[in-house]
Protein backbone atom coordinates (compact mmCIF):
# COMPACT_ATOMS: atom_id res chain seq x y z
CA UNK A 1 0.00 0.00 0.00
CA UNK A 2 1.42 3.14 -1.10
CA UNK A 3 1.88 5.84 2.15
CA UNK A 4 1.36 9.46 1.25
CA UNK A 5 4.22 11.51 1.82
CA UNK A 6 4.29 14.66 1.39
CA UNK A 7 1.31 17.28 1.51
CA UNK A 8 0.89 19.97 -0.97
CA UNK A 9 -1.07 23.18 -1.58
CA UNK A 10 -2.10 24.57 -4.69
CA UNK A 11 -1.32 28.27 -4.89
CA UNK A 12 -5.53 28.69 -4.89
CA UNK A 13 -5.43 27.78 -1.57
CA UNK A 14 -2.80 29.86 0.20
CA UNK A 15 -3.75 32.26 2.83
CA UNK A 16 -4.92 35.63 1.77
CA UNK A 17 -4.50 37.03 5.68
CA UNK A 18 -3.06 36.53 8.41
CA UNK A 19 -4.11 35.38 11.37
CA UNK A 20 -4.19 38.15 14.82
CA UNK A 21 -4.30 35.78 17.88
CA UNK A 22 -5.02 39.21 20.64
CA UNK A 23 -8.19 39.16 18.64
CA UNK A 24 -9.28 35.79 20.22
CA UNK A 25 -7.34 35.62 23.63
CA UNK A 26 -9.20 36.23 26.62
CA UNK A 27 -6.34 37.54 28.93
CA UNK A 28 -4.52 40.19 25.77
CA UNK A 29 -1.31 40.58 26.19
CA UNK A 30 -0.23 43.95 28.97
CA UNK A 31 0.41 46.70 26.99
CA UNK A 32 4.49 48.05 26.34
CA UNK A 33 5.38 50.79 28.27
CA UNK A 34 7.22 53.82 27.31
CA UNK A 35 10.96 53.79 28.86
CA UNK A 36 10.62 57.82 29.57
CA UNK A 37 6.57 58.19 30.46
CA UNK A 38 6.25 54.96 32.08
CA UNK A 39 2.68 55.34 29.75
CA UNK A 40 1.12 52.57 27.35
CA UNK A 41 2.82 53.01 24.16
CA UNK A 42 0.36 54.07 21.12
CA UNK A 43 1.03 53.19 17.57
CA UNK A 44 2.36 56.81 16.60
CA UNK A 45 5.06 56.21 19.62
CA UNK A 46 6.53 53.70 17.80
CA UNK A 47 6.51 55.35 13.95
CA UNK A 48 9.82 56.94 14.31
CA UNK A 49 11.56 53.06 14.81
CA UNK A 50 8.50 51.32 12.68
CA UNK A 51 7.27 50.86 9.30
CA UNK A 52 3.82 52.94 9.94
CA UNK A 53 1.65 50.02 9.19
CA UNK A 54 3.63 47.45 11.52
CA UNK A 55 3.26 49.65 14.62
CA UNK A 56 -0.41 49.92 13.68
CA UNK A 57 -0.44 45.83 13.70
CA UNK A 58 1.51 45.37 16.76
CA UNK A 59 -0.87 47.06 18.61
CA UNK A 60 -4.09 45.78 17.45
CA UNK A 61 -6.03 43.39 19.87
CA UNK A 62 -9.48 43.95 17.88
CA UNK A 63 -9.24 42.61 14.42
CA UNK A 64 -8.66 38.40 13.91
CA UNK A 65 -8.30 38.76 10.22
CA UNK A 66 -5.40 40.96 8.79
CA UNK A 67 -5.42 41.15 4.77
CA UNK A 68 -2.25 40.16 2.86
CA UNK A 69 -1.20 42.71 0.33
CA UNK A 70 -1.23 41.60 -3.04
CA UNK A 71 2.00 42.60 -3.96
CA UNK A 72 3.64 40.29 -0.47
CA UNK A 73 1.14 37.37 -1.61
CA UNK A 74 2.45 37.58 -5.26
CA UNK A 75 6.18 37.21 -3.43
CA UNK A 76 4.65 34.55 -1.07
CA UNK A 77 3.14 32.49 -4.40
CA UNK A 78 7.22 31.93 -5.53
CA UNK A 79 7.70 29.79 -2.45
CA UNK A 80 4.36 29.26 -0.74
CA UNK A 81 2.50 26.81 0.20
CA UNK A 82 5.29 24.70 1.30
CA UNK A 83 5.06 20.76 2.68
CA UNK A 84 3.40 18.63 4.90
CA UNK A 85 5.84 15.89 5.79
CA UNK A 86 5.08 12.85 7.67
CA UNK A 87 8.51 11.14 9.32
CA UNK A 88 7.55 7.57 8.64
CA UNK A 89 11.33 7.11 8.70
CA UNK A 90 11.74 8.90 12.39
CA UNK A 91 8.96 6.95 13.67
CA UNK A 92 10.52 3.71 12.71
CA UNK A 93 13.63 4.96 13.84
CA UNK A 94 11.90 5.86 17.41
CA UNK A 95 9.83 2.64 17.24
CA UNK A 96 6.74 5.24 18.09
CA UNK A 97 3.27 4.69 18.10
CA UNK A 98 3.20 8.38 17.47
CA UNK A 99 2.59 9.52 13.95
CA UNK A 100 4.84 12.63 13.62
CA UNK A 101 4.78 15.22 10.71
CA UNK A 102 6.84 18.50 9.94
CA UNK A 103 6.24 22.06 8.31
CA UNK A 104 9.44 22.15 6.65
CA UNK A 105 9.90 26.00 6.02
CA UNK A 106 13.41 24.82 5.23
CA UNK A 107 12.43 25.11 1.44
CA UNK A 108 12.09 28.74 1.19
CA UNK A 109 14.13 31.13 -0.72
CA UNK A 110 16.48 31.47 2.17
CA UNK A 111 15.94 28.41 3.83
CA UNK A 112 14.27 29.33 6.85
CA UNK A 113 10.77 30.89 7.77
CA UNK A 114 12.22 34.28 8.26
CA UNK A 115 11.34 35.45 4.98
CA UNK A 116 7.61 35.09 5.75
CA UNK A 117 7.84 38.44 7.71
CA UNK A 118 10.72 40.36 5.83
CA UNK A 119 9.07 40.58 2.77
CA UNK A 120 6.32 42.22 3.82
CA UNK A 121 7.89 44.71 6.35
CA UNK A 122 10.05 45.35 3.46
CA UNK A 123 7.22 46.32 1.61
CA UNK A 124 5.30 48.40 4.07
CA UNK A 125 8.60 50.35 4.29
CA UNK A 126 8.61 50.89 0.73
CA UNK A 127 4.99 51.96 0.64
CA UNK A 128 5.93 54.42 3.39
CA UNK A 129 8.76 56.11 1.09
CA UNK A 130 11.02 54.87 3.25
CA UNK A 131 14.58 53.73 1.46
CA UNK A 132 17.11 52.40 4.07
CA UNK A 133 16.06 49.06 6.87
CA UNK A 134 18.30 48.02 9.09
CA UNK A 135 18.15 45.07 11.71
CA UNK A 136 20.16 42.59 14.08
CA UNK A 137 20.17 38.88 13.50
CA UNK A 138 22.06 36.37 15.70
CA UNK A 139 22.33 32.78 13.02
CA UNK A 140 21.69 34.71 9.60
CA UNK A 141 18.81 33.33 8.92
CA UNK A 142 16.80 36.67 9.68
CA UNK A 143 19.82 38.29 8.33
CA UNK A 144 19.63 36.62 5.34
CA UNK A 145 16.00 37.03 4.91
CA UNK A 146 15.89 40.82 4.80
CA UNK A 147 18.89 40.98 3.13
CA UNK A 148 16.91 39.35 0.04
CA UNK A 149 13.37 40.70 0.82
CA UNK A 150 14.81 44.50 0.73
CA UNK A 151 16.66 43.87 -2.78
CA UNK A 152 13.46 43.54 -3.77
CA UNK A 153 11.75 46.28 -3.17
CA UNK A 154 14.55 48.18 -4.00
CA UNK A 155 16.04 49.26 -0.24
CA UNK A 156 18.99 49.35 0.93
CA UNK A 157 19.59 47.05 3.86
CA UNK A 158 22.30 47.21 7.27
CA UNK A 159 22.63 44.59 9.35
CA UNK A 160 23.91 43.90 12.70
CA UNK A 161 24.91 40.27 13.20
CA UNK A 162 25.96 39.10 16.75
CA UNK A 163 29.45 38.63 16.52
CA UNK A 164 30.11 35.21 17.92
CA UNK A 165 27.71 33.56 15.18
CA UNK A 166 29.37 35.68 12.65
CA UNK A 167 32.48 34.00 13.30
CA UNK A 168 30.41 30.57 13.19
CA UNK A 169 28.75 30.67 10.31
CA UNK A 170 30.81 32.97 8.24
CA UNK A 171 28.46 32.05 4.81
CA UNK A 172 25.72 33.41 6.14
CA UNK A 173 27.05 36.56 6.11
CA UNK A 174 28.55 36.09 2.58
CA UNK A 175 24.57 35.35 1.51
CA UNK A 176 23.40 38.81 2.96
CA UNK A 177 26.02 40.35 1.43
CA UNK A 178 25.44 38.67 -2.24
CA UNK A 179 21.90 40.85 -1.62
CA UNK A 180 23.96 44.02 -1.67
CA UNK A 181 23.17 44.41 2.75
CA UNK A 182 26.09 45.92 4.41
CA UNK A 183 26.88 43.31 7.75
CA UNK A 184 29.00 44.50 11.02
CA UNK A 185 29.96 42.12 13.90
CA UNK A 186 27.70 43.35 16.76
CA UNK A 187 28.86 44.75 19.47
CA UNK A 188 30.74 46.97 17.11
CA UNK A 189 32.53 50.40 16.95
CA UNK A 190 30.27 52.26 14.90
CA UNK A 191 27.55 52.75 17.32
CA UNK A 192 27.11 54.54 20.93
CA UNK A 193 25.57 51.09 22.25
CA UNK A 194 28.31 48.94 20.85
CA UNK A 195 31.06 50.89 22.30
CA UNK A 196 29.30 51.37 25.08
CA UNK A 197 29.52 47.34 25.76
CA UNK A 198 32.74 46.73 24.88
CA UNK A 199 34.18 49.24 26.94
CA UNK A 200 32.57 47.14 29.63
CA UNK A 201 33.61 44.65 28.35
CA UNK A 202 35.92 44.19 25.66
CA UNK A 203 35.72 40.42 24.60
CA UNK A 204 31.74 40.72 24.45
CA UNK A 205 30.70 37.86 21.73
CA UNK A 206 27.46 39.46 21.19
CA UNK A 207 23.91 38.67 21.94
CA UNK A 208 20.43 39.49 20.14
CA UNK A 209 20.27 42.04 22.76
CA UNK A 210 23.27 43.86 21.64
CA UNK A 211 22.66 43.55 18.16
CA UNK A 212 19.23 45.25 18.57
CA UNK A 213 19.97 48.32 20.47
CA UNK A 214 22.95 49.09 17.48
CA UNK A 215 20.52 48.40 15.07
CA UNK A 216 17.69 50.83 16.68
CA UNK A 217 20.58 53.73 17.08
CA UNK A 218 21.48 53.23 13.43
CA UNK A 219 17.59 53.36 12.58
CA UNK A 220 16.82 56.38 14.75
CA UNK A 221 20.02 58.54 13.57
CA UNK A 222 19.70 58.37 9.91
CA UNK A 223 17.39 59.83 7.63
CA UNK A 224 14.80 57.61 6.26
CA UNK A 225 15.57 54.50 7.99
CA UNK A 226 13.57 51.84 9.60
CA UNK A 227 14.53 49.10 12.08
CA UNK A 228 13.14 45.96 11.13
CA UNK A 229 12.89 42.75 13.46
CA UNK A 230 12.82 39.35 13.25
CA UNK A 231 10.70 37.60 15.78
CA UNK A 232 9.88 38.83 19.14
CA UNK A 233 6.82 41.46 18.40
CA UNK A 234 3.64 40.70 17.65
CA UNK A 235 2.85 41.92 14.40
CA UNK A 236 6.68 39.56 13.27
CA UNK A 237 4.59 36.34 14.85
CA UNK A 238 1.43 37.61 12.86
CA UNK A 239 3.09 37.70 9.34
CA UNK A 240 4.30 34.11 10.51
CA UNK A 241 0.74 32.48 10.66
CA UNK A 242 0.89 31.78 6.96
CA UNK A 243 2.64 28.67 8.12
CA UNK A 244 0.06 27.30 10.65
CA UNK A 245 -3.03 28.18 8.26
CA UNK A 246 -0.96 26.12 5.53
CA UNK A 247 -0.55 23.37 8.09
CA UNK A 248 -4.28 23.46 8.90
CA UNK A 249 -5.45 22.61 5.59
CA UNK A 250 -3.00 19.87 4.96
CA UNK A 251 -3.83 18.40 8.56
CA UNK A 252 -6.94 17.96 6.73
CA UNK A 253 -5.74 16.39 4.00
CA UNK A 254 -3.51 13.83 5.95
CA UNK A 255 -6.96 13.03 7.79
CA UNK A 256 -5.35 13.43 11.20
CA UNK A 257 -5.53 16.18 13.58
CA UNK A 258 -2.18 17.22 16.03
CA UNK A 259 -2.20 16.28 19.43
CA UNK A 260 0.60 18.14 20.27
CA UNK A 261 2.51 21.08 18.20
CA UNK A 262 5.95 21.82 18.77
CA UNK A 263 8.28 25.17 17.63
CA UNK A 264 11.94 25.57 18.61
CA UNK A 265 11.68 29.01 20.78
CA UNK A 266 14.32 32.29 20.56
CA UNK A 267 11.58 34.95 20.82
CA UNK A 268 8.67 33.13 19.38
CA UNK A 269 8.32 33.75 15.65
CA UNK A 270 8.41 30.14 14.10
CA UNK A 271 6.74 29.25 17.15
CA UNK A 272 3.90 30.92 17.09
CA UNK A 273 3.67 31.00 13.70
CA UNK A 274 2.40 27.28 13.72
CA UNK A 275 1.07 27.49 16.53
CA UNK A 276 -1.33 30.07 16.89
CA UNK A 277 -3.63 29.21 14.40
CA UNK A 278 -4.43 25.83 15.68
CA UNK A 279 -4.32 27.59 19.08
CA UNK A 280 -7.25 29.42 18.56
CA UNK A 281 -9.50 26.13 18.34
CA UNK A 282 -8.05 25.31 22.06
CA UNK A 283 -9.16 29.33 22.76
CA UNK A 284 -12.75 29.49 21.34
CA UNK A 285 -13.63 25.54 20.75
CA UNK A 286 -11.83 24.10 23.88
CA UNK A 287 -10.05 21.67 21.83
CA UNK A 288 -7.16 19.59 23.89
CA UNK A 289 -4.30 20.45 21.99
CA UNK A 290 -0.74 20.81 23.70
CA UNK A 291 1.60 23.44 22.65
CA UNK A 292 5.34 23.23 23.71
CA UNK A 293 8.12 25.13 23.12
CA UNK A 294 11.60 23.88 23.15
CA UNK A 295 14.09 26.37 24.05
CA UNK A 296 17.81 26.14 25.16
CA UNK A 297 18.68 24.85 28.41
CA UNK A 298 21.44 27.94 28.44
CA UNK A 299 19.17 30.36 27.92
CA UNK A 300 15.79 29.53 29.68
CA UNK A 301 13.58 32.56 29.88
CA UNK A 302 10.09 30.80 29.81
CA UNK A 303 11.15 27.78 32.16
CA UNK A 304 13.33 29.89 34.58
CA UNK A 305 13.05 33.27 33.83
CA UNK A 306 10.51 35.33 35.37
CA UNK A 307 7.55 37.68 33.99
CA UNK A 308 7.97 41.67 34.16
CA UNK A 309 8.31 44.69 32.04
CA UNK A 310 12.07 44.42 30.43
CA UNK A 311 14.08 46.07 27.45
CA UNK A 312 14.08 44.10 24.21
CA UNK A 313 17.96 45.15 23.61
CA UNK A 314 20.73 45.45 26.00
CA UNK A 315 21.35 49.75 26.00
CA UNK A 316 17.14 50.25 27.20
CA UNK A 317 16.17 51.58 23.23
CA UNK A 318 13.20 49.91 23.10
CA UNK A 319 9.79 50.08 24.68
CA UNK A 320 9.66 48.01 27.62
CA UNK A 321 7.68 44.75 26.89
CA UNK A 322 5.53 42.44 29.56
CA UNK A 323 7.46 39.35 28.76
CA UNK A 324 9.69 36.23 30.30
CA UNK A 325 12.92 37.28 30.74
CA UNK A 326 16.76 36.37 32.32
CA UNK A 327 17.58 40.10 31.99
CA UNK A 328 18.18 42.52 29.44
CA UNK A 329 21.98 41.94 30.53
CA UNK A 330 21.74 38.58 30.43
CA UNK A 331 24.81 37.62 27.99
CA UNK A 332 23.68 34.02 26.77
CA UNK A 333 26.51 30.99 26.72
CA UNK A 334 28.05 30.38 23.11
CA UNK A 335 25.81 27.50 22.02
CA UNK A 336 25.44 27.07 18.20
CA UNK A 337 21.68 27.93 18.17
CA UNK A 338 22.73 31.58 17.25
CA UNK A 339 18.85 32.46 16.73
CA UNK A 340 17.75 31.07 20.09
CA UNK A 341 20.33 33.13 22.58
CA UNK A 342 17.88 35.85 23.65
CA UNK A 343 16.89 36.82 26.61
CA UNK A 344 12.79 36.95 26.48
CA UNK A 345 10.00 36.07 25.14
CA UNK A 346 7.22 37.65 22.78
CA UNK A 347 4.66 39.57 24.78
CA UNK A 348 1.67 36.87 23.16
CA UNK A 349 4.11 33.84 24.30
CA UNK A 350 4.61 35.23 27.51
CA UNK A 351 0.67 35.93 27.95
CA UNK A 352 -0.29 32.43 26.50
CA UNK A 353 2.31 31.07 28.94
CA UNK A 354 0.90 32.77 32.21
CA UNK A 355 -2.92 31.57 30.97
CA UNK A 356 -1.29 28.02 31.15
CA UNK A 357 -2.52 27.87 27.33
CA UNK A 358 0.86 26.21 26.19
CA UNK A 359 3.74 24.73 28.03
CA UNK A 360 7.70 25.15 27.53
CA UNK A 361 10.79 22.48 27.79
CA UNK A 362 14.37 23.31 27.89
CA UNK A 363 16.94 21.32 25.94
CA UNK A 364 20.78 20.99 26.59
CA UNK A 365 23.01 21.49 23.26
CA UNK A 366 24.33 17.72 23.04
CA UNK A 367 20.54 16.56 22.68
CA UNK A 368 19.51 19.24 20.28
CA UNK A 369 22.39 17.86 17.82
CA UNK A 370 21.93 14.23 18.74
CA UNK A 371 18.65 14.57 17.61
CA UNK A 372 19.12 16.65 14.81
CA UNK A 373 21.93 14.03 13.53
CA UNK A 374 18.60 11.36 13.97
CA UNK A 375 16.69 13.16 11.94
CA UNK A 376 19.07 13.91 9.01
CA UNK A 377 19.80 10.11 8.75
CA UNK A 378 16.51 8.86 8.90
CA UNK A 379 14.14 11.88 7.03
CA UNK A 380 17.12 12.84 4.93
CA UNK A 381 17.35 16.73 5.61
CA UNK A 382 20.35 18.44 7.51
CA UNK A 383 18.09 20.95 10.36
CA UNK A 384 19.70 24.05 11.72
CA UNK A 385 20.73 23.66 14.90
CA UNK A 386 17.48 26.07 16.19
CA UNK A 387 15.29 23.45 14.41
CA UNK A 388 17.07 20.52 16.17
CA UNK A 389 15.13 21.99 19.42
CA UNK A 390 11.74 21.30 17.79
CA UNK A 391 12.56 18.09 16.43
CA UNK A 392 14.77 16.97 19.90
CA UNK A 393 11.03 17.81 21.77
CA UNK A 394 9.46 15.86 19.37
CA UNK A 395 11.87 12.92 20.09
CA UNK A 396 10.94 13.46 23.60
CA UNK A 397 6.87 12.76 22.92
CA UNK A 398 7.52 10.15 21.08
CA UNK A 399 9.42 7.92 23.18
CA UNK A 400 6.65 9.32 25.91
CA UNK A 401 4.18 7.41 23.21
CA UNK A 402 6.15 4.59 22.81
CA UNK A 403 5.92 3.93 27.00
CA UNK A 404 2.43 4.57 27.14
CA UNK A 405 1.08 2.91 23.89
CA UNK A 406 -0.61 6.08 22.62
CA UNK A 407 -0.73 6.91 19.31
CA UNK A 408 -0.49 10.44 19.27
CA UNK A 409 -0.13 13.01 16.10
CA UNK A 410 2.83 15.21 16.90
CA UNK A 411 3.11 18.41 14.55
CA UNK A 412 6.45 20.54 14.56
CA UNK A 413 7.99 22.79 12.58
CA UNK A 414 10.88 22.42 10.67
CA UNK A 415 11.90 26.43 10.82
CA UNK A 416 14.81 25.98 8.87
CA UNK A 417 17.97 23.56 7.22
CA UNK A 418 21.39 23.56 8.84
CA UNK A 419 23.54 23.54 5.15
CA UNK A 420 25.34 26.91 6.03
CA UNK A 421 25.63 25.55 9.69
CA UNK A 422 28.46 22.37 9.11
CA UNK A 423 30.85 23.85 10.99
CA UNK A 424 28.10 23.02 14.23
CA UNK A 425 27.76 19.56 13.34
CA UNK A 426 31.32 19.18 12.26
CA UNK A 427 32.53 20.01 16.27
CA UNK A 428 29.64 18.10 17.86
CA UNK A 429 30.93 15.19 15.13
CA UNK A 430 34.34 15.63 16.66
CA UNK A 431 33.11 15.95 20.31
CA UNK A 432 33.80 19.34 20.62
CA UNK A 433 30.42 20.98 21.65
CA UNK A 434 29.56 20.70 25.39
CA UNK A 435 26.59 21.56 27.55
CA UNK A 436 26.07 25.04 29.48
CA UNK A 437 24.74 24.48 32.40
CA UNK A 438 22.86 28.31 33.99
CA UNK A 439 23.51 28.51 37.65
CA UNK A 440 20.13 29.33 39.74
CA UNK A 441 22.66 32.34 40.91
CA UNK A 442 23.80 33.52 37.35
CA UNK A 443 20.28 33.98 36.49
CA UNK A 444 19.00 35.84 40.13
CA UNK A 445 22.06 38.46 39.09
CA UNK A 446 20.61 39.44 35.47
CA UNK A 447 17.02 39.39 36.53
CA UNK A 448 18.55 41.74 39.16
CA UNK A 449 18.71 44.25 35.93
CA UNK A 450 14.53 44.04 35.11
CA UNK A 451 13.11 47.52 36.24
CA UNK A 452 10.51 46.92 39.00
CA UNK A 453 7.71 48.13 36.72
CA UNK A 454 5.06 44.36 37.12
């Protein structure tokens, strides 16, 4: 008997908005604060960092439905929809009851999800008349994304990326660069914040953190710029729900429906992205679904970090956000998961995680990679080492299935491929990569930074 694969969309049925999860949520997320007024932040407070129409987005609790422009769907239609996979092969591999399928976003242009949201804060930028973006990204694979998204629509792109991953996966700097983007090592010398931390301290490798306050001063100190972000903020995790909505309709066509739905977790964007549209069945139908996200066990905001109003970046640029967080100062250990190693969560995440609407695991490197090794050799594709969190949880539920007899349908999503990231596997081949374990003590002294604002 022949066993279906793979499951495809025809471009008919791709999404045509997306999908605003503060619409449905009983609890909405606290509002951000302003660092000065100590007010709620409006829309207009955030138009001198902000594409116009993203600030608008972020904010909006009232609307479920949020139209896709034309012109970002006709970008979306050279990629989109992408597969469905069931791991028949992992399953075997597992000897699992559980059937187990992927969203493997690892097919896009840049091979990772990211793109999802760059093209069309690229484009609200252009519609604005605005001509230069700028933004941090920790792996590349945000990087990368805008790098390729503002090319075309004809802006010119800077990016911060966190220096330690720079010097780990050198390509992906070469790819932003074949875009035309101008890249810097973050912290760096051309910025207040970046000399700021390295006077501190001089052998800083970099975080998310620090990479997002240069990229904010760059943004707010020349003329016609925008900053541009990755994951994190809401209306990021909103142009992400293309993926879930996909995944809905080819749930259907596998005639199964997940149990359980799994995202690897930096500040949420993948994450919620597939989760949050099958999320809203558990909100407004009651439908048993469990959501987990898999983070690193070196940097473990939403398992051991603590809820309050905190700084997005490491200077105190940005608004401050009601989310789970080690500290704005938090510097995170040099694991390989360059996109996970930030210190809190997305304001939604964090809200969905107080409700008790969705659950959170934290994962030591040498698993992440074991399991990401499984995976290659049994479904055939290399993950990135942020992806091997997802698919390492996954591994977890299935064994749990395989003690208890159940025959659960695990969903998780496959947020990007690890062919730029070798030089990872290559040391955890040769035994190089260790585990970072977070002292209870380590992470009372950053959340010692949080202002005292929740």
């Amino acid at each position: 008997m022949t066993r279906q694969k793979r499951f495809l969309l025809d471009e008919s049925q791709l999404p045509i908005q997306w999908y605003n999860i503060q619409a449905d949520m009983v609890n909405k997320p606290m509002p951000p604060i302003h660092p000065a007024t100590h007010q709620p932040l409006k829309a207009e407070d955030l138009f001198p960092i902000f594409a116009e129409e993203c600030c608008r987005q972020e904010l909006d609790q009232q609307h479920r439905w949020i139209d896709i422009p034309e012109a970002v769907q006709e970008k979306y239609r050279a990629y989109r929809a992408t597969p469905l996979v069931r791991a028949y092969d992992l399953e075997k591999a597992i000897d699992t009851p559980a059937h187990i399928y992927f969203k493997n976003e690892s097919v896009n242009p840049l091979g990772s999800h990211k793109v999802n949201s760059a093209l069309p804060q690229c484009y609200y930028c252009k519609e604005q008349g605005v001509t230069n973006v700028t933004t941090e990204t920790g792996a590349g694979q945000w990087g990368a994304a805008l790098a390729y998204a503002a090319r075309v629509f004809g802006l010119e792109c800077a990016v911060y990326q966190v220096k330690l991953t720079m010097q780990q996966k050198p390509y992906r700097s070469s790819i932003m660069r074949t875009f035309g983007a101008s890249v810097e090592g973050s912290p760096s010398m051309s910025t207040r914040a970046g000399k700021d931390i390295l006077t501190k301290d001089p052998t800083h490798s970099g975080s998310l953190g620090t990479a997002i306050s240069e990229a904010i001063e760059l943004a707010t100190t020349t003329p016609n710029c925008k900053y541009t972000l990755g994951s994190v903020l809401s209306h990021v995790t909103l142009h992400q729900t293309v993926i879930g909505l996909e995944a809905e309709k080819q749930m259907l066509m596998a005639g199964e429906q997940p149990d359980i739905v799994i995202g690897c977790f930096g500040g949420g964007s993948n994450f919620g992205g597939l989760a949050f549209p099958f999320m809203r069945h558990k909100i407004l139908d009651g439908q048993q679904i469990d959501f987990v996200a898999a983070e690193p066990a070196s940097c473990p905001k939403l398992t051991r970090g603590k809820f309050g109003y905190d700084f997005g970046d490491a200077s105190g640029y940005t608004p401050l956000l009601p989310m789970f967080t080690l500290g704005h100062d938090f510097k995170p250990a040099n694991i390989h998961a360059g996109g996970l190693r930030y210190h809190g969560a997305g304001v939604i995440v964090s809200q969905l995680l107080k409700d008790g609407l969705m659950r959170a695991v934290d994962i030591p490197q040498l698993e992440t990679f074991e399991s990401g090794m499984l995976f290659a050799r049994t479904e055939g594709i290399i993950p990135a080492p942020e992806s091997c969190h997802a698919i390492a949880a996954t591994i977890r539920e299935a064994k749990r299935c395989r003690q208890t007899g159940e025959q659960k349908v695990i969903l998780f999503n496959l947020s990007g491929h690890g062919l730029i990231d070798m030089p990872s596997y290559e040391s955890f081949i040769n035994g190089d990569l260790r585990n970072y374990d977070i002292t209870d003590a380590e992470i009372e002294q950053s959340l010692s930074t949080v202002p005292q604002l929740a």
